[in-house]
Protein backbone atom coordinates (compact mmCIF):
# COMPACT_ATOMS: atom_id res chain seq x y z
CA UNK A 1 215.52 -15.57 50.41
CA UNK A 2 211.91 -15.84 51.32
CA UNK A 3 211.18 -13.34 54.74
CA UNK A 4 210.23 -15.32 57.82
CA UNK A 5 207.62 -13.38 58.12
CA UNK A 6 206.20 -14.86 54.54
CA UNK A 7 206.82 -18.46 55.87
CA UNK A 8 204.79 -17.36 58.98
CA UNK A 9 202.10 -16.28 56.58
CA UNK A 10 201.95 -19.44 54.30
CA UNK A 11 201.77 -21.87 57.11
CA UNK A 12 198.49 -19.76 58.43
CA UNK A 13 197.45 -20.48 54.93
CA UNK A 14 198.11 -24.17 55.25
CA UNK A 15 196.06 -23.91 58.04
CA UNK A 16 192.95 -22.27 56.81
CA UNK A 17 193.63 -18.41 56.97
CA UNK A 18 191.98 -16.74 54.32
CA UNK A 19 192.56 -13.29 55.10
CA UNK A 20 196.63 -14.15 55.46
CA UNK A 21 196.26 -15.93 51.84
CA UNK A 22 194.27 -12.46 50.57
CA UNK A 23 197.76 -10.95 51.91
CA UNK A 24 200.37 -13.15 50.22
CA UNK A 25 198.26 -13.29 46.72
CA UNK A 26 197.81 -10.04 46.67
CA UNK A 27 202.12 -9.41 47.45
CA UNK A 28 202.21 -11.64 43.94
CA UNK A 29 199.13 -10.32 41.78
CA UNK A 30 201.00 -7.84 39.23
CA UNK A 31 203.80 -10.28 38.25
CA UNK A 32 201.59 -13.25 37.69
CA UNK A 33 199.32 -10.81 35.82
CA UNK A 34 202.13 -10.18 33.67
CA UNK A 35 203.26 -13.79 33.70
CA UNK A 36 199.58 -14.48 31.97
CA UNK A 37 200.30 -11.62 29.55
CA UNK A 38 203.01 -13.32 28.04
CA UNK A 39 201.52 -16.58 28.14
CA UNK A 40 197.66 -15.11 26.29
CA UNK A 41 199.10 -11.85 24.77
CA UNK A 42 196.09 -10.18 26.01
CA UNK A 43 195.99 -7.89 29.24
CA UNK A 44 191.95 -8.55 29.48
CA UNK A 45 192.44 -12.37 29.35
CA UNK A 46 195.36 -12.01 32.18
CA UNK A 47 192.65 -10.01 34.26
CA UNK A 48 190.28 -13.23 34.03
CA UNK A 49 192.83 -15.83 34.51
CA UNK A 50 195.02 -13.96 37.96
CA UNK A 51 191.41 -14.29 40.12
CA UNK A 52 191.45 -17.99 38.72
CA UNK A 53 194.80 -18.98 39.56
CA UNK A 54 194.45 -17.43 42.83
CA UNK A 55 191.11 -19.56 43.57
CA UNK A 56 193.01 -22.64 42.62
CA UNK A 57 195.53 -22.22 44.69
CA UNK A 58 192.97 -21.69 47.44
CA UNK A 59 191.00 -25.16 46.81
CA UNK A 60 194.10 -26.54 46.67
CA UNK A 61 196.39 -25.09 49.56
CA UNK A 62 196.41 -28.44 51.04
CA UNK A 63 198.59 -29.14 48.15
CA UNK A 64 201.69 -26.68 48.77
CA UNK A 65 204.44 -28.50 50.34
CA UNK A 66 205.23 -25.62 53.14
CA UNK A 67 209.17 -23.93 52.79
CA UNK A 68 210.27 -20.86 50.54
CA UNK A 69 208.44 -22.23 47.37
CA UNK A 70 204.83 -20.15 47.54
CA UNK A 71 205.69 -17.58 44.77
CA UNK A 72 206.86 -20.79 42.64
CA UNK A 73 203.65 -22.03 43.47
CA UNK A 74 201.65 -19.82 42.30
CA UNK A 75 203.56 -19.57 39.35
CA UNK A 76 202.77 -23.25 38.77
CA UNK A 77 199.02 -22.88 39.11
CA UNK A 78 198.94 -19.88 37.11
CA UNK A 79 201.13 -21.37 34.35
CA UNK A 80 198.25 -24.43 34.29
CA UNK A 81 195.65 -22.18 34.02
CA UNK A 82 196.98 -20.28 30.92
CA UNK A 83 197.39 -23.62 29.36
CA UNK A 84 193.91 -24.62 30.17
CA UNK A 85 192.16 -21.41 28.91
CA UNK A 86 194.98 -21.93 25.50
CA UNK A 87 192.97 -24.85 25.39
CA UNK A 88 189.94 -23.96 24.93
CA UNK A 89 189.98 -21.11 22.80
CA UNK A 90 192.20 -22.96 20.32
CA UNK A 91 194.33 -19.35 19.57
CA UNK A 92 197.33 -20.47 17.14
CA UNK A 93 199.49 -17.81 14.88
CA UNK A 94 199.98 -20.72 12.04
CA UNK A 95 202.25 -18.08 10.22
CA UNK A 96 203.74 -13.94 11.82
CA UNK A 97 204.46 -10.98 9.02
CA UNK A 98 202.63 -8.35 11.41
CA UNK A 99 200.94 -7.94 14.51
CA UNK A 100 197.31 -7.30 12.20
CA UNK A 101 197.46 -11.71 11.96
CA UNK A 102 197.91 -11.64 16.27
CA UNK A 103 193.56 -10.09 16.60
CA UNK A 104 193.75 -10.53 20.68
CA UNK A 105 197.05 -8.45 21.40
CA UNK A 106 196.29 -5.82 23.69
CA UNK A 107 198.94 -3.26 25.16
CA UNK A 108 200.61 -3.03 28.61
CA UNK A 109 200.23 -0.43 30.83
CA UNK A 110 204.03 0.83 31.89
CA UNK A 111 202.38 2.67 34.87
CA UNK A 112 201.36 -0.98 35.66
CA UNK A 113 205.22 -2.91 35.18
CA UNK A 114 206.24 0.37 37.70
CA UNK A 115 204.77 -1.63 40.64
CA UNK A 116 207.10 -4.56 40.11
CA UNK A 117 210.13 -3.43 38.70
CA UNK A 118 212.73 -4.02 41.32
CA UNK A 119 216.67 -3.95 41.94
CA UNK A 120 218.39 -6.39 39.94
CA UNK A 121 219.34 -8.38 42.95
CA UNK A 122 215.50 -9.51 43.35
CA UNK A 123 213.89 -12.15 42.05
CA UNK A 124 211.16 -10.20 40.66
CA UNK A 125 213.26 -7.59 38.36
CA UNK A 126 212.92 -10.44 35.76
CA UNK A 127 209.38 -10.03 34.94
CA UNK A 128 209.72 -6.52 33.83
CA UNK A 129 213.67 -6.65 32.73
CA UNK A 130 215.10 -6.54 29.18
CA UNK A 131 213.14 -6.73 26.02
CA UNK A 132 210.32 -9.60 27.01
CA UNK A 133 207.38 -7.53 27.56
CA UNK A 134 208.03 -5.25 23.88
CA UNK A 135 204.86 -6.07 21.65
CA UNK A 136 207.18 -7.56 19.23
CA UNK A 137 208.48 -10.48 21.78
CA UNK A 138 204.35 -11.05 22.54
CA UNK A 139 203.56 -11.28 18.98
CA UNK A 140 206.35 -13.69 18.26
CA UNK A 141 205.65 -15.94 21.17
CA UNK A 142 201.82 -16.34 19.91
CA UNK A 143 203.24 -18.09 17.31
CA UNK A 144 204.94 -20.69 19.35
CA UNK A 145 202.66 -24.07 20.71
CA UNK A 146 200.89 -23.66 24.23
CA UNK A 147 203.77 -25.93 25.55
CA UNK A 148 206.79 -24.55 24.12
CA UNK A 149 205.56 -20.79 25.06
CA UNK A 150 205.24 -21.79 28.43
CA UNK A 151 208.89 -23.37 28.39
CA UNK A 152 210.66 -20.28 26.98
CA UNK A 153 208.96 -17.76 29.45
CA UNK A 154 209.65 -20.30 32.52
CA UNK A 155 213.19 -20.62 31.38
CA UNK A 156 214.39 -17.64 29.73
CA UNK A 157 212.27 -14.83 31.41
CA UNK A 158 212.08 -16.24 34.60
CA UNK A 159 215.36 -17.96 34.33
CA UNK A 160 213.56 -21.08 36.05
CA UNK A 161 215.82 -24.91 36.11
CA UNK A 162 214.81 -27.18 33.91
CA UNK A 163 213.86 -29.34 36.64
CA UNK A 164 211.55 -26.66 37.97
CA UNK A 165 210.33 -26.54 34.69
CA UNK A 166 209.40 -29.77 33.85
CA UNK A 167 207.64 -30.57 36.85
CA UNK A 168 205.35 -27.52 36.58
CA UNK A 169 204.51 -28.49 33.21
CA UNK A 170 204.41 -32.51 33.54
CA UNK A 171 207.28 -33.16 30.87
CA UNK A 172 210.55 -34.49 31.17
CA UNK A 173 213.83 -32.45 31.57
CA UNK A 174 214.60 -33.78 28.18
CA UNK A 175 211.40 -32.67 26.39
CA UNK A 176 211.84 -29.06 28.28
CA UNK A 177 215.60 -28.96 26.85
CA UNK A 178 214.00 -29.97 23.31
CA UNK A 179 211.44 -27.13 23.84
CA UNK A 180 213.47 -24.43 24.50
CA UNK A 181 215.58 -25.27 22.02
CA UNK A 182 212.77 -25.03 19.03
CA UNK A 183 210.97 -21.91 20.66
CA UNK A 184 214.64 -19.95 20.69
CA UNK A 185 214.89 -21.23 17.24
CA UNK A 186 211.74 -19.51 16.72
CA UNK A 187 212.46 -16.23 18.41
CA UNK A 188 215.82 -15.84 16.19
CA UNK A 189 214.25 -16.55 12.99
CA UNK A 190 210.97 -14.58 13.12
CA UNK A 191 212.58 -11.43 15.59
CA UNK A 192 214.11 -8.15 14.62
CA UNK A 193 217.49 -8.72 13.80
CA UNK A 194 217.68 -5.23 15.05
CA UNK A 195 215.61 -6.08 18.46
CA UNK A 196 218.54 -5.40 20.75
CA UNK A 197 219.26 -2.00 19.95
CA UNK A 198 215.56 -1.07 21.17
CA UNK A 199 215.42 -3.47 23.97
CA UNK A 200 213.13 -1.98 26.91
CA UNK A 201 214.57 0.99 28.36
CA UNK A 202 213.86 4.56 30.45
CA UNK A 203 212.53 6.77 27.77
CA UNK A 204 215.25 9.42 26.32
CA UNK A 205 215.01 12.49 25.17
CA UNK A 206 215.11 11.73 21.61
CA UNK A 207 211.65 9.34 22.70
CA UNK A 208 210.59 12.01 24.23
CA UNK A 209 211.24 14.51 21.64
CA UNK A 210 209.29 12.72 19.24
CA UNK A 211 206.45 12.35 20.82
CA UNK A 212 205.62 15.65 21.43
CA UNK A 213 206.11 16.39 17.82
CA UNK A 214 203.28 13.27 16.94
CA UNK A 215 201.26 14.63 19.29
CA UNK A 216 201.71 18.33 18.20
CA UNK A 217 201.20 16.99 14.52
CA UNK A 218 197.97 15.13 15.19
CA UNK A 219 196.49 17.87 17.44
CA UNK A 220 196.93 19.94 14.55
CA UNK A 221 195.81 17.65 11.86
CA UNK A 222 198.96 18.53 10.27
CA UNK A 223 199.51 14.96 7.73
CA UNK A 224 202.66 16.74 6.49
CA UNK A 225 204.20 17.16 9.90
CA UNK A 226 203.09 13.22 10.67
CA UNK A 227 204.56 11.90 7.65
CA UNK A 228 208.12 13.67 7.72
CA UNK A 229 208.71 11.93 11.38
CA UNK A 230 208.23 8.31 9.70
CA UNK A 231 210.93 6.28 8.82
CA UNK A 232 210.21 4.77 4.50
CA UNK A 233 209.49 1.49 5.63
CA UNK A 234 207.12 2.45 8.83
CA UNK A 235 204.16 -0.50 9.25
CA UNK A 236 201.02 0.22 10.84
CA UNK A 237 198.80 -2.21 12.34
CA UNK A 238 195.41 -1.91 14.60
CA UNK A 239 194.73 -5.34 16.20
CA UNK A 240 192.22 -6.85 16.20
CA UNK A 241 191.65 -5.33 12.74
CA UNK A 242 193.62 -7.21 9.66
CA UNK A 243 194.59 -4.15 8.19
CA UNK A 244 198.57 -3.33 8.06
CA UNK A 245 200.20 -0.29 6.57
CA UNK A 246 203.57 -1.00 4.94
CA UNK A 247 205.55 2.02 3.85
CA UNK A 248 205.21 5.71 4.05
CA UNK A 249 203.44 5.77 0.47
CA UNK A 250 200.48 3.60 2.59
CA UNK A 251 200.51 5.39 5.41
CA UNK A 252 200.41 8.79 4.06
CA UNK A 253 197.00 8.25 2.47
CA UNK A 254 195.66 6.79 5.69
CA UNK A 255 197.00 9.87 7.74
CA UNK A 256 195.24 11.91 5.12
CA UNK A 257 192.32 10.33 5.30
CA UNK A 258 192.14 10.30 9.41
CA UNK A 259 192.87 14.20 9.23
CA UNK A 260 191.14 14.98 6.22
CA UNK A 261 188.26 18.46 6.63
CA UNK A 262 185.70 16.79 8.41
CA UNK A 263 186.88 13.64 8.50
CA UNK A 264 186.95 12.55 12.19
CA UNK A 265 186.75 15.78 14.01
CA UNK A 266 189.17 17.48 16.48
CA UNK A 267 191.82 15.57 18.22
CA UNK A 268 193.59 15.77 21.51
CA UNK A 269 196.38 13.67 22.67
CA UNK A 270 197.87 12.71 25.88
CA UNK A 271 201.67 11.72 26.31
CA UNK A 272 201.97 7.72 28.44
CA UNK A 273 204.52 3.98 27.96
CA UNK A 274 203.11 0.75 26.96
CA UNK A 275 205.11 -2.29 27.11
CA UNK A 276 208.31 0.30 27.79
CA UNK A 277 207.52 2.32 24.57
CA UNK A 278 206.55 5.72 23.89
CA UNK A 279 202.26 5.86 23.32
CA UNK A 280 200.16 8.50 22.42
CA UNK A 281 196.59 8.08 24.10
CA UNK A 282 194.04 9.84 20.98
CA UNK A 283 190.65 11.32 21.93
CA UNK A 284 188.43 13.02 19.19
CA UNK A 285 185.79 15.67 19.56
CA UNK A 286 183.70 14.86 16.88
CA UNK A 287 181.36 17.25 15.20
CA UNK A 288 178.44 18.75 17.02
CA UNK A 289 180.17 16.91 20.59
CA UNK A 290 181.08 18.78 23.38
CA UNK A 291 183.51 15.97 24.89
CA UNK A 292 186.63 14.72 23.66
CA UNK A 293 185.85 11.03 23.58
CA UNK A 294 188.80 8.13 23.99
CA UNK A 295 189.47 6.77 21.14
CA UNK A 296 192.50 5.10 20.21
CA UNK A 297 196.45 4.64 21.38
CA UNK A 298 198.84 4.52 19.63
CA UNK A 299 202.39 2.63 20.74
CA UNK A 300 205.63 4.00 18.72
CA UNK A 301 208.84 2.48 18.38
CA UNK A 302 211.27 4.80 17.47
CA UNK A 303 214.44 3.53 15.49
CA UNK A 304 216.52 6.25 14.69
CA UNK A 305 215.20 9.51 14.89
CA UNK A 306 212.05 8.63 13.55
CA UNK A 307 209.00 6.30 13.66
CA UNK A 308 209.27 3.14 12.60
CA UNK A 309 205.95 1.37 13.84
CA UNK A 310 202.92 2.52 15.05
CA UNK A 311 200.46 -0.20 16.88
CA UNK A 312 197.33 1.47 17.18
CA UNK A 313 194.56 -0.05 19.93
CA UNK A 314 191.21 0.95 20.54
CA UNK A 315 190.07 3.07 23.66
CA UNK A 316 188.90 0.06 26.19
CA UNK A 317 192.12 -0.12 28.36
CA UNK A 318 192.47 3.80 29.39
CA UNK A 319 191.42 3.42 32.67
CA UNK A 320 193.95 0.58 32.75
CA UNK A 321 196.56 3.44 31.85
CA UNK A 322 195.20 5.85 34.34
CA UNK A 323 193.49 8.01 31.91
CA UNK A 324 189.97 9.67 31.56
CA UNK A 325 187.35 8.51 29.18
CA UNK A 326 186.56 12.00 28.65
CA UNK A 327 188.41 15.52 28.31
C-alpha cells in the first residue's frame, strides 16, 4: 500500500513541485537503475537512461493519473526509454555460447542491490530476489527482441499483470501472453540446466573460502595454486573482448602467461559481490611503478568446490564498487 504521505507528495508534483518530485524519484532511483540493467545489460548505459526517465516523467507529470500508481509510473517511462535507446543502437545477440559474443555487459555492484533489497512482503524485494540479476540471466536476455525482454522482466521479475503489461508497452494482452511465452522458451533452452542450484544467495563459507585462496594464489603469482581450484570445464571470458577460455588446458596457459617473470608485474587483490557472486577486484604494480593501479575484476561462480567461470571486466566501475583506483 502506497503511504499517504507519498500520495501527499505526488499530488504536489501534479501541481508543479519540483523539489517534492526530486524526493519521490530519488525514493525510486536504485530499482529503476536496476530495472535498466536488465533491460541494456550495461550498468553505464542504466546510469544515462535513470536521469532520462526521470526528466520524462517531469515534462510529462501532467500525464500521471494521481492514486497509488507513481512507482508503476515510472516504471512505464523508464521501460520506454530502454526501448528507445534499444533502438537506436541496434544491440542484438543473433546467437549466445558465452558472454565474450554479449561486448556491452558490465557487472553489478552488490554493495549497490544492498540499498534495495527488502523483506519479502515489499514490493521492491523483487528487483533484487532470486537468480535475475546473475550475469548468466543478463546474457541470456540480450539475446531476446527489445519487446519480448521487456515482457519477461515486467512479468516474471516484477511479477506485473498482463494488463499492466500491455498497456505500458502498447500491445495487446494477447501479444504479451505470446511474448512471454517465446522469451521463457528462450530462457529454458539457452540457461544452465544447473542455474537453480546457484541461484543468488548470501555468500557461504565455502564462497568465501575460495576466494581467499584465488586471491592468495594470484597475489602470489602462484599458476599452480590457480589452476588446482578450477573445475575441467571452467570458461573464461573478458567482455567486451571476444576472447573465451574453454577448459582448464586453455586457461592454464593464459594464467601462465598473466603470472609469468615479468609478465605484468605485482598483483594485489581485494575481496567484493557482483550480481550476488563472489569477485575479486585485481590491481597490478607494474615494473618501475610505485602504485598499485586498478586493473581488472574478476566475478566467480563457484559450482562445487571449485571455479567454474570466471568473467573478468576491466577497472572503470571500481568506484561504482566502492573501491580505490589506487593502493
Amino acid at each position: 500500500m502506497t503511504p499517504v504521505s507519498e500520495v501527499a507528495e505526488v499530488a504536489a508534483v501534479a501541481a508543479g513541485d519540483e523539489p517534492a518530485f526530486g524526493v519521490l524519484v530519488r525514493r525510486y532511483r536504485r530499482e529503476l537503475h536496476v530495472h535498466c540493467y536488465r533491460m541494456l545489460g550495461s550498468f553505464t548505459d542504466a546510469e544515462d537512461l535513470v536521469p532520462e526517465t526521470f526528466l520524462r516523467a517531469w515534462r510529462s507529470r501532467e500525464s500521471f493519473g494521481g492514486g497509488s500508481g507513481f512507482r508503476a509510473w515510472l516504471y512505464r517511462i523508464a521501460t520506454n526509454a530502454c526501448l528507445d535507446q534499444l533502438r537506436r543502437s541496434a544491440r542484438r545477440v543473433p546467437a549466445l555460447h558465452s558472454f565474450a559474443e554479449v561486448p556491452w555487459l558490465q557487472p553489478y555492484p552488490d554493495r549497490l542491490l544492498d540499498e534495495i533489497a527488502a523483506p519479502e512482503a515489499e514490493p521492491d524485494a523483487v528487483v533484487v530476489a532470486r537468480e535475475t540479476i546473475e550475469l548468466a540471466f543478463l546474457a541470456v536476455i540480450q539475446v531476446l527482441p527489445a519487446r519480448q525482454r521487456a515482457v519477461l522482466i515486467l512479468r516474471d521479475v516484477l511479477a506485473w499483470p498482463a494488463a499492466g503489461t500491455a498497456e505500458t508497452l502498447g500491445m495487446s494482452v494477447a501479444a504479451v501472453n505470446s511474448a512471454l511465452q517465446r522469451a521463457r522458451a528462450t530462457l529454458q533452452d539457452k540457461l544452465p540446466s544447473d542455474r537453480l542450484e546457484w541461484a543468488a544467495s548470501d555468500p557461504t563459507e565455502q564462497e568465501r573460502a575460495l576466494l581467499a585462496a584465488f586471491i592468495d594464489a594470484h597475489e602470489r603469482a602462484d599458476p599452480a595454486a590457480a589452476v588446482a581450484m578450477m573445475c575441467e570445464d571452467i570458461r573464461v571470458t573478458m567482455p567486451p573482448s571476444p576472447v573465451c577460455y574453454d577448459g582448464r588446458v586453455q586457461c592454464t596457459s593464459l594464467v601462465e602467461w598473466a603470472f609469468g617473470r615479468g609478465a605484468m608485474g605485482d598483483w594485489r587483490l581485494l575481496p567484493t559481490r557482483a550480481n550476488r557472486l563472489p569477485a575479486a577486484a585485481s590491481y597490478v604494480r607494474r615494473p618501475g611503478d610505485t602504485e598499485y593501479r586498478a586493473f581488472k575484476l574478476d566475478v566467480i561462480r563457484i559450482r562445487g568446490g571449485a571455479v567454474a567461470e570466471i568473467t573478468t571486466f576491466g577497472g572503470g566501475l571500481f568506484a561504482a564498487f566502492g573501491l580505490p583506483s589506487t593502493l
